[in-house]
Protein backbone atom coordinates (compact mmCIF):
# COMPACT_ATOMS: atom_id res chain seq x y z
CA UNK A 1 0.00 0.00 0.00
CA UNK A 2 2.72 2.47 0.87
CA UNK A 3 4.35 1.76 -2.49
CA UNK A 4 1.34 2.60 -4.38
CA UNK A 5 1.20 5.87 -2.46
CA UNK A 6 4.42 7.01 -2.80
CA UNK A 7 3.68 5.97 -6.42
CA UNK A 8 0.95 8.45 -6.35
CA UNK A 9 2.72 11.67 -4.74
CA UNK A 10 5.47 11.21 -7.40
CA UNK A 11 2.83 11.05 -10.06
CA UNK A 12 1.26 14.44 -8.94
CA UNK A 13 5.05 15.94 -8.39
CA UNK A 14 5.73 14.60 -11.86
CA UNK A 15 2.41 15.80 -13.91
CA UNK A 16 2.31 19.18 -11.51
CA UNK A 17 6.19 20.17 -13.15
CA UNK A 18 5.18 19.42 -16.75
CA UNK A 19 1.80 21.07 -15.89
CA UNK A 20 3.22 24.45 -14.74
CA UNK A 21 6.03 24.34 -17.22
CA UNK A 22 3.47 24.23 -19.88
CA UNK A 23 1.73 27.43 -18.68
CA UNK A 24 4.69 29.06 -17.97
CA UNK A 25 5.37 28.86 -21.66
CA UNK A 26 1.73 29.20 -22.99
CA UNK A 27 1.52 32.73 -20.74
CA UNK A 28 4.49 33.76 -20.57
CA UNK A 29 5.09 33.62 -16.80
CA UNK A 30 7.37 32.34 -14.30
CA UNK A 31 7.30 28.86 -12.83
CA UNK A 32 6.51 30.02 -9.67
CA UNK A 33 3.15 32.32 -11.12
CA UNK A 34 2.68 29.33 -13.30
CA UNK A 35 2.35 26.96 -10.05
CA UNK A 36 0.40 29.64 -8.10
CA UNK A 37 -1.88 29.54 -10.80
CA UNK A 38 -2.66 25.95 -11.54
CA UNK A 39 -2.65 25.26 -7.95
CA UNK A 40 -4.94 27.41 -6.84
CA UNK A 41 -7.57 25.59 -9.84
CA UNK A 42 -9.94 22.68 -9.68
CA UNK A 43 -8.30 21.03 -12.40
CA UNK A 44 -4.72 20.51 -9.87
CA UNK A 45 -7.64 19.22 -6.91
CA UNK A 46 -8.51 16.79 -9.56
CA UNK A 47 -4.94 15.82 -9.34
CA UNK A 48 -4.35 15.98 -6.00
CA UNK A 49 -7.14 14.62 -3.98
CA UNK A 50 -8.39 11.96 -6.67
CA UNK A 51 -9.33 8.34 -5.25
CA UNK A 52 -8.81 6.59 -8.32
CA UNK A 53 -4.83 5.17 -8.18
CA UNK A 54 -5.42 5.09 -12.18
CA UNK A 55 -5.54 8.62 -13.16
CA UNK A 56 -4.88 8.20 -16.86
CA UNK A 57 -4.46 12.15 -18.17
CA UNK A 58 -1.30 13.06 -18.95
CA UNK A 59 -0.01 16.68 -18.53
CA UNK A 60 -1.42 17.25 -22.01
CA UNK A 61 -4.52 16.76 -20.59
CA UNK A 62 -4.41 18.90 -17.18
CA UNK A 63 -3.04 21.29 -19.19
CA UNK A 64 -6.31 21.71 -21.66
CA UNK A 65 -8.61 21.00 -18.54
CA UNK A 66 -6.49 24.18 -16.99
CA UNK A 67 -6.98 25.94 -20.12
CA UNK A 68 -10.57 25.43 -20.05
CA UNK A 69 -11.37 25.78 -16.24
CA UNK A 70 -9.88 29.97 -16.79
CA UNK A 71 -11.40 30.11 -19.87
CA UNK A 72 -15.04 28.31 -19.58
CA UNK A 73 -15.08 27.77 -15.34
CA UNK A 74 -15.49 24.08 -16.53
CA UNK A 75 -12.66 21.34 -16.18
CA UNK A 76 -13.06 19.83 -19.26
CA UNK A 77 -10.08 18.55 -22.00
CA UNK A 78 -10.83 20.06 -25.48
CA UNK A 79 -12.31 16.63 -26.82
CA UNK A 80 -15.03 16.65 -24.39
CA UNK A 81 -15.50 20.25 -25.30
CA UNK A 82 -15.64 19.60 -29.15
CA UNK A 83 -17.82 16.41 -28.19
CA UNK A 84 -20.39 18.73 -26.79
CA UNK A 85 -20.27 21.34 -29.06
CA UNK A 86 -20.56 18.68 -32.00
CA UNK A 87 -23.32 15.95 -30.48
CA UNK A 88 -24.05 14.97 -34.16
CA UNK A 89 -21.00 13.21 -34.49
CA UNK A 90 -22.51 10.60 -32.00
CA UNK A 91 -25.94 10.50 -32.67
CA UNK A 92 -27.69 7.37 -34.63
């Protein structure tokens, strides 16, 4: 059990760097604004505080659901987004 947490916390160290480097980039920011700001967002509680050990998102994915959360105030990866703004593609 221990394993599988420490497993965890390096996961969320891991995806949290990649995370804020992206927005550091993306807004032009430091690392330490960039961390303030994903942080402080539902998308990094997601992260953080999720019971399921299988989280399968990627920074990538974070990133968009960051992305989207300032934009839209919804956590949401920009597939889900198109999904919903395009509900023909899945209707019989």
């Amino acid at each position: 059990m221990e394993n599988m947490q420490e497993a965890r916390l390096s996961f969320i160290k891991e995806i949290t760097y990649e995370v804020v480097k992206m927005i550091a980039v993306n807004f032009n920011i430091s690392l330490k604004e960039a961390k303030k700001e994903f942080t402080e967002r539902r998308t990094y509680n997601f992260l953080s505080y999720s019971d399921d050990p299988f989280v399968e998102e990627g920074p990538e994915d974070f990133f968009e659901m960051f992305n989207n959360e300032k934009k839209y105030g919804r956590m949401i990866t920009d597939t889900q987004l198109y999904l919903e703004q395009h509900p023909e593609l899945y209707k019989n």
